[in-house]
C-alpha atoms as a PDB file:
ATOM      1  CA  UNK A   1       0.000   0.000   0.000  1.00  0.00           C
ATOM      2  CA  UNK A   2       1.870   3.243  -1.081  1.00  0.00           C
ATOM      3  CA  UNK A   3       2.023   5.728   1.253  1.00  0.00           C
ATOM      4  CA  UNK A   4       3.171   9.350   0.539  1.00  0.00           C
ATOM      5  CA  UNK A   5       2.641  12.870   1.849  1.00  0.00           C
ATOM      6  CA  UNK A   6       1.489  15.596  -0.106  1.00  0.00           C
ATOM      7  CA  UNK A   7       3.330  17.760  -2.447  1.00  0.00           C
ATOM      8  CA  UNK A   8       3.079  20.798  -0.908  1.00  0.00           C
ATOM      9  CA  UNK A   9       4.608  19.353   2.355  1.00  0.00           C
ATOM     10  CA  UNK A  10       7.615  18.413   0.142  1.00  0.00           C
ATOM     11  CA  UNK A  11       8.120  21.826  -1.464  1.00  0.00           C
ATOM     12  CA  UNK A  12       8.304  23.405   2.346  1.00  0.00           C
ATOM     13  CA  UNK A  13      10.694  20.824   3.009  1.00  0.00           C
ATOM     14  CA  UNK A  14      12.441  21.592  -0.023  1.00  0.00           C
ATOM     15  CA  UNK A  15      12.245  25.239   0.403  1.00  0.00           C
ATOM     16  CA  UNK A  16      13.740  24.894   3.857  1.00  0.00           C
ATOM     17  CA  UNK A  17      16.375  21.766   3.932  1.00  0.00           C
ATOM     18  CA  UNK A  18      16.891  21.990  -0.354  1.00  0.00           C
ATOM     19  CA  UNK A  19      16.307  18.643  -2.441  1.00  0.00           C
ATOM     20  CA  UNK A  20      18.310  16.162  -1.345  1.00  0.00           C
ATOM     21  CA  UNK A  21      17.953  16.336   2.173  1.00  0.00           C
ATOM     22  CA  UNK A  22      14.041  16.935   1.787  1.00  0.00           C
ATOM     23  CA  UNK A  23      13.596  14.126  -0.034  1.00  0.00           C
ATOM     24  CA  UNK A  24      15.750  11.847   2.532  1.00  0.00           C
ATOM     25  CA  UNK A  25      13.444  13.914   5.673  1.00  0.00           C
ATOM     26  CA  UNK A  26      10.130  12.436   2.675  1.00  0.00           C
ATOM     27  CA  UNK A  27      11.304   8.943   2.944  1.00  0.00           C
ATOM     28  CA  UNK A  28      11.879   8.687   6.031  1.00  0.00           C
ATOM     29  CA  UNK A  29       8.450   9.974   7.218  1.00  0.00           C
ATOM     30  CA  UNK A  30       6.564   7.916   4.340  1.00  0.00           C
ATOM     31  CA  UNK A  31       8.722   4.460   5.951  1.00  0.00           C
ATOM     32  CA  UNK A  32       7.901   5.570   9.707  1.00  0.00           C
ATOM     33  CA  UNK A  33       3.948   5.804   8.211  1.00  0.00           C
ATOM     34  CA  UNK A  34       4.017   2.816   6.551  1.00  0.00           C
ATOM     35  CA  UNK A  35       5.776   0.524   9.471  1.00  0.00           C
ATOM     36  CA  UNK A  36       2.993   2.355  11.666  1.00  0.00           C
ATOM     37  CA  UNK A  37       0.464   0.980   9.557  1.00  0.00           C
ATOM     38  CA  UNK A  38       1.562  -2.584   9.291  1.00  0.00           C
ATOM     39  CA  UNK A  39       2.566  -3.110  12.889  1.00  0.00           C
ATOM     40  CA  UNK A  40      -1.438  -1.255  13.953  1.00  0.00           C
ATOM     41  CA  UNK A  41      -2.657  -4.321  10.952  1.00  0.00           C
ATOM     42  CA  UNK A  42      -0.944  -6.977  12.179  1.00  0.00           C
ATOM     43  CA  UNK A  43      -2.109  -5.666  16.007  1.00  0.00           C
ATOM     44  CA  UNK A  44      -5.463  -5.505  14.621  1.00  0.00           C
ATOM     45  CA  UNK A  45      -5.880  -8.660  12.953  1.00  0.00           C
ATOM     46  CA  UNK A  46      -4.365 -10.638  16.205  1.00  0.00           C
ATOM     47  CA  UNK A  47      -7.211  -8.762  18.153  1.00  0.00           C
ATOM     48  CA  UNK A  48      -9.405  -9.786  15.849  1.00  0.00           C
ATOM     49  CA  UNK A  49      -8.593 -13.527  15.717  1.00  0.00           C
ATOM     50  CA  UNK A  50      -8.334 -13.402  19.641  1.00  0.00           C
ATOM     51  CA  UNK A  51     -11.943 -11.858  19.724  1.00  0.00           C
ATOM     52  CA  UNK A  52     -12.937 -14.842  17.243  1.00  0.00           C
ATOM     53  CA  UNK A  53     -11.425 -17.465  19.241  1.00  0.00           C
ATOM     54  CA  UNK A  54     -13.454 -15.959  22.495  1.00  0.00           C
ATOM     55  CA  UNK A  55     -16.755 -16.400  20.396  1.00  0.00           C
ATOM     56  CA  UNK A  56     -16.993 -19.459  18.607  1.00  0.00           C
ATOM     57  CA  UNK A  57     -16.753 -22.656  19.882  1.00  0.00           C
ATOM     58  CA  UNK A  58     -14.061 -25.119  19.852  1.00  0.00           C
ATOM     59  CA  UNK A  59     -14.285 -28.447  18.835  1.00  0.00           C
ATOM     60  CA  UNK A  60     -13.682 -29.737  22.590  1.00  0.00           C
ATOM     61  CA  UNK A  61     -16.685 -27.411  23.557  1.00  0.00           C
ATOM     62  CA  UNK A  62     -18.846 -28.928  20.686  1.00  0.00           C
ATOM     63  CA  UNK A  63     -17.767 -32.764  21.592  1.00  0.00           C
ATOM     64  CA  UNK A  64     -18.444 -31.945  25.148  1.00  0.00           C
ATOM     65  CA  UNK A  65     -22.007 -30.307  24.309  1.00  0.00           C
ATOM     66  CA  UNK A  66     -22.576 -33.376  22.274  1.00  0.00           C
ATOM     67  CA  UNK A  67     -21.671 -35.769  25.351  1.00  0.00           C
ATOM     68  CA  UNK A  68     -23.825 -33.617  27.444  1.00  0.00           C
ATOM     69  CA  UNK A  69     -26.738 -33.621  25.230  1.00  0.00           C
ATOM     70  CA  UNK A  70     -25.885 -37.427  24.861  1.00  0.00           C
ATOM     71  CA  UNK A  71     -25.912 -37.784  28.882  1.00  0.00           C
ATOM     72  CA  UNK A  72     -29.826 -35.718  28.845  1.00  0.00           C
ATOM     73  CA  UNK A  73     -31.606 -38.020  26.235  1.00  0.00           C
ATOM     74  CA  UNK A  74     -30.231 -40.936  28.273  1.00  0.00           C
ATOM     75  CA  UNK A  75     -31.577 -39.501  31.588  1.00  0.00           C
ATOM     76  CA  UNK A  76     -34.944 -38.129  30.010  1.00  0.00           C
ATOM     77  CA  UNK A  77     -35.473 -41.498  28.501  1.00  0.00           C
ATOM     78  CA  UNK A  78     -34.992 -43.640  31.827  1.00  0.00           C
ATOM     79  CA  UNK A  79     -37.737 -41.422  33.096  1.00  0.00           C
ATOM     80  CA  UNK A  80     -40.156 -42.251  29.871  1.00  0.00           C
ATOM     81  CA  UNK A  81     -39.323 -46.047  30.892  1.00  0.00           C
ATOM     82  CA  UNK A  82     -40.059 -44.694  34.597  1.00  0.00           C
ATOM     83  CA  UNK A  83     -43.442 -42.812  33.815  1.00  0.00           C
ATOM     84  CA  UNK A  84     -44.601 -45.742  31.237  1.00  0.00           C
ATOM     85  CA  UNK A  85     -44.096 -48.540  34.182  1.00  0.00           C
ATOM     86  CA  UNK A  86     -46.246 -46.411  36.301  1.00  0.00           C
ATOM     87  CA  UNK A  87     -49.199 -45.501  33.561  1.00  0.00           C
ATOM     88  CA  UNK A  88     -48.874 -49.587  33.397  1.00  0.00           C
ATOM     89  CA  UNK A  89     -49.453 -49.949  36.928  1.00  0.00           C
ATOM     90  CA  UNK A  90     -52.455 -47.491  37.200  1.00  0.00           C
ATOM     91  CA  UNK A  91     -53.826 -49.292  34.409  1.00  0.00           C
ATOM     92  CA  UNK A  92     -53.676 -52.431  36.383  1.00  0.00           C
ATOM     93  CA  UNK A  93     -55.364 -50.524  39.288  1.00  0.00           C
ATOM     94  CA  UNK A  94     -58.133 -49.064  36.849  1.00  0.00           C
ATOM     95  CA  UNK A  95     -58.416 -52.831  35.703  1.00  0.00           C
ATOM     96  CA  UNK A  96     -59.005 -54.040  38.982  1.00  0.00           C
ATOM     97  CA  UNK A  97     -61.388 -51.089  40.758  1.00  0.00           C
ATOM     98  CA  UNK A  98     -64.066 -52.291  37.190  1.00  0.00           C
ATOM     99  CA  UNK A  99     -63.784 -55.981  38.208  1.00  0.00           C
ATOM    100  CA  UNK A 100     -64.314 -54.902  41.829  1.00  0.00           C
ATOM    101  CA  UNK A 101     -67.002 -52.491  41.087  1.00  0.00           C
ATOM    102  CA  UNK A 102     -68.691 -54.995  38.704  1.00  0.00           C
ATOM    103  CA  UNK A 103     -68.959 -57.982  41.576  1.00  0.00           C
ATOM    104  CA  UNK A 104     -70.083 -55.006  43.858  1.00  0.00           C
ATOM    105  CA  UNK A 105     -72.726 -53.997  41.372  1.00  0.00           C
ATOM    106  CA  UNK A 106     -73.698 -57.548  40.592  1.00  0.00           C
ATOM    107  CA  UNK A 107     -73.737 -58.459  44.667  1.00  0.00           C
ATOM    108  CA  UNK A 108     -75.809 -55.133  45.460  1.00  0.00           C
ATOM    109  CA  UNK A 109     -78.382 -56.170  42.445  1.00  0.00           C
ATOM    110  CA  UNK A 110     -78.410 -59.988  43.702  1.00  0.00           C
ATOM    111  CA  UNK A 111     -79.133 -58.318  46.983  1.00  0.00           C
ATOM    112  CA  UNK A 112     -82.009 -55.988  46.211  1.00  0.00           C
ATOM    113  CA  UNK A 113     -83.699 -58.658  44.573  1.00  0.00           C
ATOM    114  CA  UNK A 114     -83.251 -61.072  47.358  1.00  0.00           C
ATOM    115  CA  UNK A 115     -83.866 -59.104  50.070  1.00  0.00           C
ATOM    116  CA  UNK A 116     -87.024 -57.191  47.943  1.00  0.00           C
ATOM    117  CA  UNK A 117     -89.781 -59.488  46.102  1.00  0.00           C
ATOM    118  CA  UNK A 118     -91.540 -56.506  44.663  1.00  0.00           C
ATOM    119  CA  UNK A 119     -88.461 -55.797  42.959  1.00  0.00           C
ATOM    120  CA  UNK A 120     -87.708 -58.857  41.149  1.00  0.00           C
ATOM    121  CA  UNK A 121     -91.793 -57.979  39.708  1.00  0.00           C
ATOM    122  CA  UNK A 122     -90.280 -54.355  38.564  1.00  0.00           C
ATOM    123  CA  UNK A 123     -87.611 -55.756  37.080  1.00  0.00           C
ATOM    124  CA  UNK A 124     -89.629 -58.320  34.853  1.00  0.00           C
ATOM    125  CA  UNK A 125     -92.347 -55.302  34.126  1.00  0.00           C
ATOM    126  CA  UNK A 126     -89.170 -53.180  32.914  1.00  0.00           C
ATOM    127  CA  UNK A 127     -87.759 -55.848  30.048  1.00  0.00           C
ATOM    128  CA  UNK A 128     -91.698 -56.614  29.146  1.00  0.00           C
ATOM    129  CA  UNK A 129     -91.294 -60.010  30.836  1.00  0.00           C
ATOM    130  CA  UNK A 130     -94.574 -59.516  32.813  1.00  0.00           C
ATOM    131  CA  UNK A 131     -97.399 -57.664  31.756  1.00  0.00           C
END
């Protein structure tokens, strides 16, 4: 990238330290810039690439996220297994409170009818075995 100062700040050098000694003053001003530069873009672009490396993820950090995430499907599906043993064992409940409640129902109506004559009549009257 060429770097140079204006003219008119070499004709004051000129006018003041002549030619040869303006141009030597020149080149070593235009250098000094330039070295400035390059060291400030090579500062620059290590800040940059520090920043970069502070931001994006390594492949350690993306292996141990994967592990991690790994680790939480295996816990989260122990407790499906858990919560599916216990949905089978409240089903078994359910299963057993309707055979219960069925003999209960079926004892009660055995009852009523046996303990109430007038009943069993009703009952007959109701399915149009009587008339």
């Amino acid at each position: 990238m060429p770097i140079s100062l204006p003219f008119i700040v070499f004709e004051k050098l000129e006018s003041k330290l002549g030619k040869e000694d303006a141009h030597i003053v020149v080149e070593a001003i235009e250098t000094t810039i330039r070295e400035s530069i390059k060291s400030e873009q090579n500062e620059l672009k290590y800040l940059i690439i520090d920043e970069q490396r502070k931001e994006l993820a390594s492949k350690a950090d993306v292996l141990l996220t994967k592990q991690e995430l790994k680790n939480e499907i295996e816990l989260v599906k122990k407790e499906i297994d858990i919560v599916k043993k216990e949905i089978d064992i409240v089903k078994k409940e359910i299963d057993i409170f309707k055979r219960e409640t069925r003999i209960m129902f079926l004892i009660l109506f055995i009852l009523i009818i046996f303990l109430n004559q007038n009943s069993l009549e009703f009952i007959f009257k109701i399915f149009g075995l009587i008339k």
